[in-house]
Protein backbone atom coordinates (compact mmCIF):
# COMPACT_ATOMS: atom_id res chain seq x y z
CA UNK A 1 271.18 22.05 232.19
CA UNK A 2 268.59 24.35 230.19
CA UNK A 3 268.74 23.89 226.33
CA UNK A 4 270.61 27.72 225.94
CA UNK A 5 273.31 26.88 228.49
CA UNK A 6 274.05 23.59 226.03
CA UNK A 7 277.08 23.75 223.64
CA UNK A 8 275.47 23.80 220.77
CA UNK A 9 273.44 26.40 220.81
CA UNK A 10 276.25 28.49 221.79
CA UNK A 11 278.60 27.57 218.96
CA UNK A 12 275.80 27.96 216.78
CA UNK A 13 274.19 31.32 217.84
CA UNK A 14 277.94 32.93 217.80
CA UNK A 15 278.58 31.47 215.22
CA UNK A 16 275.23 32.98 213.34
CA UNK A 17 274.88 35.77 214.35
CA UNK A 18 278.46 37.31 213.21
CA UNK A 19 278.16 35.69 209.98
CA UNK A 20 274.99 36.91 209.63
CA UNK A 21 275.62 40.43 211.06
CA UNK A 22 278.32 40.94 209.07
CA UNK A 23 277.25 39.60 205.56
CA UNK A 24 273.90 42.16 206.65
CA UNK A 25 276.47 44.90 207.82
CA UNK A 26 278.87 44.65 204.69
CA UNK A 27 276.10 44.36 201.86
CA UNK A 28 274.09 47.39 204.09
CA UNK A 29 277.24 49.51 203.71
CA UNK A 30 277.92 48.89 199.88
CA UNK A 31 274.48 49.51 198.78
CA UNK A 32 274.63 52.52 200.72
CA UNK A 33 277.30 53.83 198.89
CA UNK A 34 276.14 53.14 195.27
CA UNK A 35 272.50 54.38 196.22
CA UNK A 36 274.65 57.42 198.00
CA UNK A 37 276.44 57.86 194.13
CA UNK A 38 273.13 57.77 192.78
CA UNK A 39 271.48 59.94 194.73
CA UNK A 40 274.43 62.91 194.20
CA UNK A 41 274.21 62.23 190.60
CA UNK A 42 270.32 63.09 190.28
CA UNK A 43 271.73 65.88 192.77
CA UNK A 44 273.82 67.30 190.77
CA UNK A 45 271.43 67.14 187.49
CA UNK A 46 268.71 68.61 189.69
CA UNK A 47 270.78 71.64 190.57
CA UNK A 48 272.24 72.31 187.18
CA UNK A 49 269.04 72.84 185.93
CA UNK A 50 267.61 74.95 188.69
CA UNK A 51 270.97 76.60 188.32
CA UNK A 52 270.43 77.86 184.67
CA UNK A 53 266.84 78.91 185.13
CA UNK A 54 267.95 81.12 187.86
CA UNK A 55 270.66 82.23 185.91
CA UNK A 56 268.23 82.82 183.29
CA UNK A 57 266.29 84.87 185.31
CA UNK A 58 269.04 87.08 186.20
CA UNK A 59 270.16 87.63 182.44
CA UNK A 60 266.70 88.64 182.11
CA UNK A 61 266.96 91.01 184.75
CA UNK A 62 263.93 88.83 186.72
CA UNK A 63 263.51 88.09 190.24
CA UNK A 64 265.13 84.13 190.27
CA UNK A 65 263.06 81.62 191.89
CA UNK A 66 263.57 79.57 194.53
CA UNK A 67 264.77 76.23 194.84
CA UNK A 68 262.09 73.21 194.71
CA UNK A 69 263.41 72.31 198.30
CA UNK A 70 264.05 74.62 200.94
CA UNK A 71 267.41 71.70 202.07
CA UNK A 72 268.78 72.24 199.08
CA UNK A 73 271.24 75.40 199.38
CA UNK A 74 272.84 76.75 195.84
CA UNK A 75 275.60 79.61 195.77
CA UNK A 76 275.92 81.10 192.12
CA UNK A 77 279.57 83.21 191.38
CA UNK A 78 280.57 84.94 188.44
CA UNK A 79 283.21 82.82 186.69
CA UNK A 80 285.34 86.17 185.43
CA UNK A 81 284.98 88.34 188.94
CA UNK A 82 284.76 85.81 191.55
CA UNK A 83 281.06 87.89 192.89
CA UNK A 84 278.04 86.33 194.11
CA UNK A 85 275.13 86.22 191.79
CA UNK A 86 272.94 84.39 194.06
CA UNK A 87 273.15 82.66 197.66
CA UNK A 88 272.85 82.96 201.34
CA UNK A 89 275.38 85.89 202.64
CA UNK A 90 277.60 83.34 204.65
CA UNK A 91 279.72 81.29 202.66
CA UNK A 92 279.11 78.34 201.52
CA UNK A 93 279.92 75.06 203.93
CA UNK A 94 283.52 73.50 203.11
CA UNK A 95 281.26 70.10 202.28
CA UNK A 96 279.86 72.15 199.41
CA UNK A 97 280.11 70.31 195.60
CA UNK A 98 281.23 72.37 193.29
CA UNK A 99 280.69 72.47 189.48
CA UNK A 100 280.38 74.71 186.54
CA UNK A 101 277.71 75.88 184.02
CA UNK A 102 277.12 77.40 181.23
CA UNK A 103 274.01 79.26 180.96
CA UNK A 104 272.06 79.72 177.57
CA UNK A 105 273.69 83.30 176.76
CA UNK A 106 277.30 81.02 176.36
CA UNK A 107 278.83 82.90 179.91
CA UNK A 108 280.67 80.29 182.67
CA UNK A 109 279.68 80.28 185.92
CA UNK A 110 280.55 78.59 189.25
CA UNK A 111 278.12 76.70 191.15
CA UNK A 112 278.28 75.52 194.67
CA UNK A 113 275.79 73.40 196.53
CA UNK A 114 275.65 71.74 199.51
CA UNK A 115 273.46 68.13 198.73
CA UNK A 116 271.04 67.33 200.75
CA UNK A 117 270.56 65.08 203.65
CA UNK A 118 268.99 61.78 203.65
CA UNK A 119 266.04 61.59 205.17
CA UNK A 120 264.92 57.70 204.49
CA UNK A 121 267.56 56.07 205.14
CA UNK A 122 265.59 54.11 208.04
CA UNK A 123 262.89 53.29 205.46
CA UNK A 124 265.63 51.84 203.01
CA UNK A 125 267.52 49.77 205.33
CA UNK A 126 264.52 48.40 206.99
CA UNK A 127 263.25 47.59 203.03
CA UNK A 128 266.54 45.91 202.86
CA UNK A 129 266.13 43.73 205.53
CA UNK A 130 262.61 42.41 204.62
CA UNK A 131 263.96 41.88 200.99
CA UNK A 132 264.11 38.42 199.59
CA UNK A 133 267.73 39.10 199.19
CA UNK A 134 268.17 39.95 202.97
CA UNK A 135 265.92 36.73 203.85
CA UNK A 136 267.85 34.03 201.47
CA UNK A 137 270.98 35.41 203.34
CA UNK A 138 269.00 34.53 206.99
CA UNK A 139 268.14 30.97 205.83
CA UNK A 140 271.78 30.56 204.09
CA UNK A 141 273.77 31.23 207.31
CA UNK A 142 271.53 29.68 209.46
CA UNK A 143 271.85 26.08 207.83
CA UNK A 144 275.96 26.59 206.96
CA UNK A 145 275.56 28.08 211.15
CA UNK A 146 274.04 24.59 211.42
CA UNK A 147 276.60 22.22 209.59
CA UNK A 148 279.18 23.67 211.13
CA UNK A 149 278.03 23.48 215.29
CA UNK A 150 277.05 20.00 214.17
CA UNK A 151 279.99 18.89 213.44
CA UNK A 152 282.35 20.55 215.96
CA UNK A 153 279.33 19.61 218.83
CA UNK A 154 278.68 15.91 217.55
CA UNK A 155 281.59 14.11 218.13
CA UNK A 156 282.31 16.12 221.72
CA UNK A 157 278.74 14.56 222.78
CA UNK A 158 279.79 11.21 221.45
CA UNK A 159 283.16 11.57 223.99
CA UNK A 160 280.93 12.52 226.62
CA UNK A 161 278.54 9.60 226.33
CA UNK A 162 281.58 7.13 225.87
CA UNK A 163 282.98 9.04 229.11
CA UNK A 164 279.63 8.54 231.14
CA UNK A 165 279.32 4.89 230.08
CA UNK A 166 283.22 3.77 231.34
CA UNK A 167 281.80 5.86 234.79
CA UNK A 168 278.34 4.45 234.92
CA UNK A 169 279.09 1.14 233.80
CA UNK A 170 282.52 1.02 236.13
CA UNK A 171 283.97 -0.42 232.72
CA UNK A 172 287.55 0.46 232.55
CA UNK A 173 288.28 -1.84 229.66
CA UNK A 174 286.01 0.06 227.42
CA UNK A 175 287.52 2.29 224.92
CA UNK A 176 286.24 4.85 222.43
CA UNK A 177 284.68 4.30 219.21
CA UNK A 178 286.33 3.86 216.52
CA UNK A 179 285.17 6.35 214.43
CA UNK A 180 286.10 9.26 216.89
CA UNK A 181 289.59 7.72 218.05
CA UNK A 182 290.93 7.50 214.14
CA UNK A 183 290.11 10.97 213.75
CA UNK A 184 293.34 13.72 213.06
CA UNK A 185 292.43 16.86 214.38
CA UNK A 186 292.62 17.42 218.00
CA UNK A 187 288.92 15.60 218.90
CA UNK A 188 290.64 12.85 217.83
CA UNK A 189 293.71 13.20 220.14
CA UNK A 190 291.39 14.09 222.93
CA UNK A 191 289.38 10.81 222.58
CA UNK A 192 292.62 8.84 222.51
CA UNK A 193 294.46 10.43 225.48
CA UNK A 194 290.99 9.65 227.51
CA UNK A 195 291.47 6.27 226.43
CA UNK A 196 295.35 6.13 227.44
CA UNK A 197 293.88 7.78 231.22
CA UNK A 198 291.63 4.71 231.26
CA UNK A 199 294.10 1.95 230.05
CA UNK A 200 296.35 3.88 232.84
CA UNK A 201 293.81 3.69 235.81
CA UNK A 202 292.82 0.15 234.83
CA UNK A 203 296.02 -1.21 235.07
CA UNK A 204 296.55 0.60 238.34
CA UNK A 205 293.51 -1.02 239.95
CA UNK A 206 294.25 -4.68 238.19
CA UNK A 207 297.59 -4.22 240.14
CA UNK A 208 296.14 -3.02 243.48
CA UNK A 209 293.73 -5.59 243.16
CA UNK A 210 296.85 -8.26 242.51
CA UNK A 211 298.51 -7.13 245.23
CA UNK A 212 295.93 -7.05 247.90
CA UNK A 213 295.13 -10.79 246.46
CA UNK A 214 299.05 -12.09 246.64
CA UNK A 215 299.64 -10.05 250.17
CA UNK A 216 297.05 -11.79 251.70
CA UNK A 217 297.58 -15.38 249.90
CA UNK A 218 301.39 -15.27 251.26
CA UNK A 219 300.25 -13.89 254.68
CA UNK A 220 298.06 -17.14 254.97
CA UNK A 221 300.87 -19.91 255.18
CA UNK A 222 303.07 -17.75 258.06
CA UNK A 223 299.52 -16.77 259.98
CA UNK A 224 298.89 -21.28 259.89
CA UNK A 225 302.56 -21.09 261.43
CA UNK A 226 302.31 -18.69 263.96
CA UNK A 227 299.04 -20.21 265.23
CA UNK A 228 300.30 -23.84 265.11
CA UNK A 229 303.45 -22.60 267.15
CA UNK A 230 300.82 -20.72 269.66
CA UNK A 231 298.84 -23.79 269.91
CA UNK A 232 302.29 -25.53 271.31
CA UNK A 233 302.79 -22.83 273.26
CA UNK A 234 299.21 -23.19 274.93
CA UNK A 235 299.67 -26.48 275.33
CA UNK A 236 302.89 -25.93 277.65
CA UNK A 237 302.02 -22.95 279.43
CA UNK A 238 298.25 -23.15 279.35
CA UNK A 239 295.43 -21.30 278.00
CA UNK A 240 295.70 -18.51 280.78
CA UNK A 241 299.21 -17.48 280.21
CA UNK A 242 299.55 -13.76 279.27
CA UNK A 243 302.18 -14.14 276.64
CA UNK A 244 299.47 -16.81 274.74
CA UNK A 245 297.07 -14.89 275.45
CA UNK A 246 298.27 -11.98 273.44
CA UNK A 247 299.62 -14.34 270.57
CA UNK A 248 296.25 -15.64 270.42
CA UNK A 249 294.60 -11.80 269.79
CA UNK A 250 297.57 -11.11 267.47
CA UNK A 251 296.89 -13.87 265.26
CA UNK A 252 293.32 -13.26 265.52
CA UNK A 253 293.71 -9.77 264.65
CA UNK A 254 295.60 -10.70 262.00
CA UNK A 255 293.21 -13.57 260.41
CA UNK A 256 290.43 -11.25 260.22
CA UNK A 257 292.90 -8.80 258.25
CA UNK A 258 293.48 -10.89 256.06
CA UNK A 259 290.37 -11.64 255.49
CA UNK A 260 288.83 -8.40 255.01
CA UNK A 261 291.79 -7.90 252.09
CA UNK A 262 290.45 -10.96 250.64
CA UNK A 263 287.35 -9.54 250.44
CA UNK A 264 288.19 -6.67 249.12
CA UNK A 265 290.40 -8.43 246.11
CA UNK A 266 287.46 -10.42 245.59
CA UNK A 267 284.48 -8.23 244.90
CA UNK A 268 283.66 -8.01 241.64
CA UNK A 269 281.15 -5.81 239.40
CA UNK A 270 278.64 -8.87 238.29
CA UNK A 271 276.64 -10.20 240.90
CA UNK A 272 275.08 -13.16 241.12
CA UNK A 273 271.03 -13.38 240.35
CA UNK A 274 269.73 -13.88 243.66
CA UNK A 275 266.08 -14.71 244.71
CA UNK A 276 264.16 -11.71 246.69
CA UNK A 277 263.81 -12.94 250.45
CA UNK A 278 261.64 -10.53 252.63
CA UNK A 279 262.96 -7.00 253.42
CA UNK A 280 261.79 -6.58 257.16
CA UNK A 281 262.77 -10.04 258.53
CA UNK A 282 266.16 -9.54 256.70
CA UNK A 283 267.01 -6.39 258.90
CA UNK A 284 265.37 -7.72 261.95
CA UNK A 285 268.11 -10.55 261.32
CA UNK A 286 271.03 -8.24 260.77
CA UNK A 287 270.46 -6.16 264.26
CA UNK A 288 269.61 -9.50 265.97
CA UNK A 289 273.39 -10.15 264.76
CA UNK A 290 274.54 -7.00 265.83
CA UNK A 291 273.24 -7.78 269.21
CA UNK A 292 275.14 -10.88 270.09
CA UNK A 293 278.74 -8.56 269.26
CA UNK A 294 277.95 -7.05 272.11
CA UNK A 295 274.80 -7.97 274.38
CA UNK A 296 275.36 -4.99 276.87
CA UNK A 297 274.60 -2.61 274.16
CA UNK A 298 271.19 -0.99 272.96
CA UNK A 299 270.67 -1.42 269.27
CA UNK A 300 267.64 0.12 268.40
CA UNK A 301 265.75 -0.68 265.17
CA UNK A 302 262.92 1.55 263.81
CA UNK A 303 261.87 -0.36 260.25
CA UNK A 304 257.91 0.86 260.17
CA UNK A 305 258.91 2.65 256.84
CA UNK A 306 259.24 -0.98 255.52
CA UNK A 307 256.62 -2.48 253.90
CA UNK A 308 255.71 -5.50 254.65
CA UNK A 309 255.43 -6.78 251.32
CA UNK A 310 258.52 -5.37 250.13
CA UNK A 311 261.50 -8.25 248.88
CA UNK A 312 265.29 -7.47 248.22
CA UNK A 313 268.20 -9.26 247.43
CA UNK A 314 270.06 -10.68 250.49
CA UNK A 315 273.02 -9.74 248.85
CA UNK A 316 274.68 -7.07 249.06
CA UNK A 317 272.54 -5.65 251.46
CA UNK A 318 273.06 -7.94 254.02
CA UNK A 319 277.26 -8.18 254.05
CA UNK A 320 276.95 -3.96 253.59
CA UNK A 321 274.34 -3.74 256.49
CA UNK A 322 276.38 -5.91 258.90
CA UNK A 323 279.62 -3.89 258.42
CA UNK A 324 277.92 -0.82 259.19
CA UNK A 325 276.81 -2.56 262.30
CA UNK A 326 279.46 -3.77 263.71
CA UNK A 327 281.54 -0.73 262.37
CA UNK A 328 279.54 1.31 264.98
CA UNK A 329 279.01 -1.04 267.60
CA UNK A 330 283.15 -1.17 267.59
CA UNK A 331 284.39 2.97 267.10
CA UNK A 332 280.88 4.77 269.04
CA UNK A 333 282.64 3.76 272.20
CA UNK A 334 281.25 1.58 275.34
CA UNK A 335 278.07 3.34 276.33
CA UNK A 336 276.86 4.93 272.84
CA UNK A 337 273.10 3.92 271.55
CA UNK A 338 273.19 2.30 268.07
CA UNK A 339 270.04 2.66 265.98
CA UNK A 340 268.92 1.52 262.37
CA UNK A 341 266.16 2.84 260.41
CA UNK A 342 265.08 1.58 257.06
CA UNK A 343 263.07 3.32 254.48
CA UNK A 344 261.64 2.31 251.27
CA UNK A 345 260.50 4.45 248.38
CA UNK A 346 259.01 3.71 244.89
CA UNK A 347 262.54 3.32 242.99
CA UNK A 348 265.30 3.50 246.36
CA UNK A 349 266.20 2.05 249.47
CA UNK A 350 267.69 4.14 252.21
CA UNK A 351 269.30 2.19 255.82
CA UNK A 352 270.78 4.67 257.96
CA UNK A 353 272.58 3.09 260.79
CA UNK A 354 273.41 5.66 263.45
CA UNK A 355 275.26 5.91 267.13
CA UNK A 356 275.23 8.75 269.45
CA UNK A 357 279.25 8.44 270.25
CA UNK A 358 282.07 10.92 269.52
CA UNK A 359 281.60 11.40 265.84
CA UNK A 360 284.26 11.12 263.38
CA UNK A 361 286.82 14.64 262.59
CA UNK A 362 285.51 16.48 259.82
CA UNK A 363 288.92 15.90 258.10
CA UNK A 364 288.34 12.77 257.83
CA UNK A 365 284.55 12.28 256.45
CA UNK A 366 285.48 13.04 253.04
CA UNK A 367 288.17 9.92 253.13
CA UNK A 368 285.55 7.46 255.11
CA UNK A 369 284.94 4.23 251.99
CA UNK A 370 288.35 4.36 251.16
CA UNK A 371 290.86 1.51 251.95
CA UNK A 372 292.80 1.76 255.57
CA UNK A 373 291.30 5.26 255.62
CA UNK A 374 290.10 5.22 259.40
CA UNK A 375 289.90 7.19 262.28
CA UNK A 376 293.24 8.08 264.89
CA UNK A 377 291.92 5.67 267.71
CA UNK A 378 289.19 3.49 265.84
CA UNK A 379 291.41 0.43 266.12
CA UNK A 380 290.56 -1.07 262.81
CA UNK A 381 292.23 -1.04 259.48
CA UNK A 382 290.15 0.98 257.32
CA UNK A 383 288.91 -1.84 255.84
CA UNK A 384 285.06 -2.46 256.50
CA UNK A 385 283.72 0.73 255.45
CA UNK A 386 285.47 0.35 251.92
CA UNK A 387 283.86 -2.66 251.52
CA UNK A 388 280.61 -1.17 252.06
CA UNK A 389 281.21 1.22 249.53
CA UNK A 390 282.27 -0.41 246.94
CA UNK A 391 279.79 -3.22 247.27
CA UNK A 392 277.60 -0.68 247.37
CA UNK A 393 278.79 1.24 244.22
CA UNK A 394 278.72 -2.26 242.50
CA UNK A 395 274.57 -2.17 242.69
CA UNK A 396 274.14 1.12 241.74
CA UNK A 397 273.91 2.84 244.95
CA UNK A 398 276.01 4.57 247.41
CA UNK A 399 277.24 5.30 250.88
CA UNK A 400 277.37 8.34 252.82
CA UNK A 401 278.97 9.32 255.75
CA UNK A 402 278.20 12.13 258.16
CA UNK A 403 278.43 13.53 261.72
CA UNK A 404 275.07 13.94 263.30
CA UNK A 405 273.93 17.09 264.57
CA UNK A 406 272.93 15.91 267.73
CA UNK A 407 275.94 14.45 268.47
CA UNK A 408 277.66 10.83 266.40
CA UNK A 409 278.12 9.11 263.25
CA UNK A 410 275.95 8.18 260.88
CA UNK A 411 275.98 6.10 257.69
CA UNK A 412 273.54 5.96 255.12
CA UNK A 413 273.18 3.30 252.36
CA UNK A 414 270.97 4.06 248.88
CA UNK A 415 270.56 1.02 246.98
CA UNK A 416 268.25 1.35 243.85
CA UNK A 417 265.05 -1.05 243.96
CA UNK A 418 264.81 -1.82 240.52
């Protein structure tokens, strides 16, 4: 965001510039008017005086003379007959001023003059502005401009921060400061309906989390049950019997459900300090892992973007890295190519772990990290690639999913180095 797209300068330049404009605009307009008073007052003496020498000069049975300004326009009449002494032959302009005089023989006469135009007003206004007047007015309204986008902007940027930190921070339980929460106008009300939203979602997750917890705590007593009872069962119609066989996948299927909800109940935001172990050799490990799910399958593994130097936490990497792998050795289907390929920058790690299979809807990508968001026929629960991404998310770093253009899935994991 550039510094004139910001809030503040906003507020503050509206808020400036029509104080200023108009404080400018209003003085501008009544100094105009006296100077416009003064100026038809000097009019008006200048004319009666030109009036009575020309007068004068008619009395006298002279030639009158001619005005000092050839703008200024005079039209004498005769006071008694209504005739024109001295003027142009049309008649004078309806803006004309009109006023009487007495000449020095004692006789009334009518005078009508049309004033003249202003020809500096430019000057004068520009004078104005460059007054010290004009300038204490600038500096005036551009520090009360000031004070007030301060505070109107100040306490928004402190909601903002306290906003980022909750999202950064993943800190539901923190609320805003005091300062801004107590207030009574409607910043105030805003910062404590944001903390109400929080208070809201974080007793929502607590409860989701509770759940998932309890769910899979009761399923574990019935699950000991129902594989006790299929251990009987074995045992009287032996281990190649298709109705034990299938109560054997069942329960297995169900064990590593509940499971992967245990996992998920159980990942929390602090991790544990863990020493650095080798980068390279770690992910050499993981797809040597991946390889034994399913021997048949080619799991390529291009890591010369590692260094060889470089060390990272075995955890989460490694429990994030081997849900990817077996996520895509399971849904790319039988004879898809699964691939990994590592890269390491000054301040990020990036692990890409790709497949060349069917791809994933389009619908769907945006859902993918979600819990049992999955696929129509992926045959899984939804479970492993939400673990990923919050584990992920936990670190600092992130998860993407996309469709490759040349055909299957790919998922990408960013995990900040420092």
């Amino acid at each position: 965001m550039r510094w004139y797209q910001r809030l503040f300068w906003r507020i503050f330049g509206a808020v400036w510039l029509v104080s200023m404009l108009g404080i400018l605009m209003s003085l501008a307009v009544y100094q105009e008017i006296a100077d416009k008073n003064e100026r038809a007052g000097f009019q008006k003496e200048r004319v009666e005086i030109l009036a009575k020498q020309i007068i004068n000069d008619i009395e006298q049975g002279r030639e009158p003379r001619e005005p000092y300004s050839r703008h200024m326009r005079i039209w004498i009449l005769d006071e008694e007959s209504g005739r024109v002494l001295y003027g142009e032959r049309r008649r004078a302009p309806r803006n004309a001023v009109d006023i009487e005089v007495e000449s020095y023989s004692g006789r009334e006469y009518q005078i009508l003059f049309q004033p003249a135009a202003d020809t500096v007003l430019v000057e004068r206004m520009l004078g104005f502005l460059l007054s010290v007047q004009a300038i204490w007015l600038l500096l005036v309204s551009l520090l009360s401009s000031l004070l007030l986008t301060w505070l109107i902007v100040r306490p928004i940027n402190a909601l903002s921060a306290h906003v980022k930190s909750v999202h950064d921070n993943e800190n539901l339980a923190a609320r805003a400061d005091l300062k801004l929460s107590t207030r009574t106008d409607e910043l105030g009300a805003l910062a404590r309906e944001i903390d109400q939203m929080a208070e809201y979602v974080e007793r929502t997750l607590n409860a989701q989390e509770y759940l998932l917890r309890d769910v899979s705590h009761e399923l574990r007593a019935p699950l000991a049950r129902l594989q006790a009872s299929a251990g009987l069962a074995e045992q009287k119609l032996g281990e190649d019997d298709k109705l034990v066989v299938r109560i054997n996948t069942e329960c297995a299927r169900l064990e590593k459900l509940i499971s992967e909800l245990l996992l998920l109940s159980r990942q929390q935001v602090a991790q544990v300090n863990q020493q650095p172990v080798p980068l390279k050799p770690l992910l050499q490990e993981l797809v040597e892992d991946a390889r034994m799910l399913d021997p048949a399958r080619e799991i390529g593994a291009d890591l010369n973007a590692v260094g060889d130097s470089m060390r990272f936490a075995a955890e989460p990497l490694s429990r994030i890295v081997n849900n990817l792998l077996a996520n895509a050795v399971k849904h790319s289907g039988e004879s898809a190519k699964v691939g990994l390929k590592a890269i390491s920058a000054s301040d990020q790690l990036k692990v890409e772990v790709f497949d060349d299979g069917v791809g994933v809807p389009p619908e769907l990508l945006n859902q993918l990290g979600q819990p049992f968001k999955r696929g129509a026929n992926s045959g899984g629960y939804g479970l492993g690639l939400s673990i990923c991404q919050r584990a992920a998310h936990q670190v600092g770093g992130d998860v993407r999913f996309a469709n490759r253009e040349s055909g299957g899935f790919s998922a990408t994991l960013f995990l900040p180095l420092k």
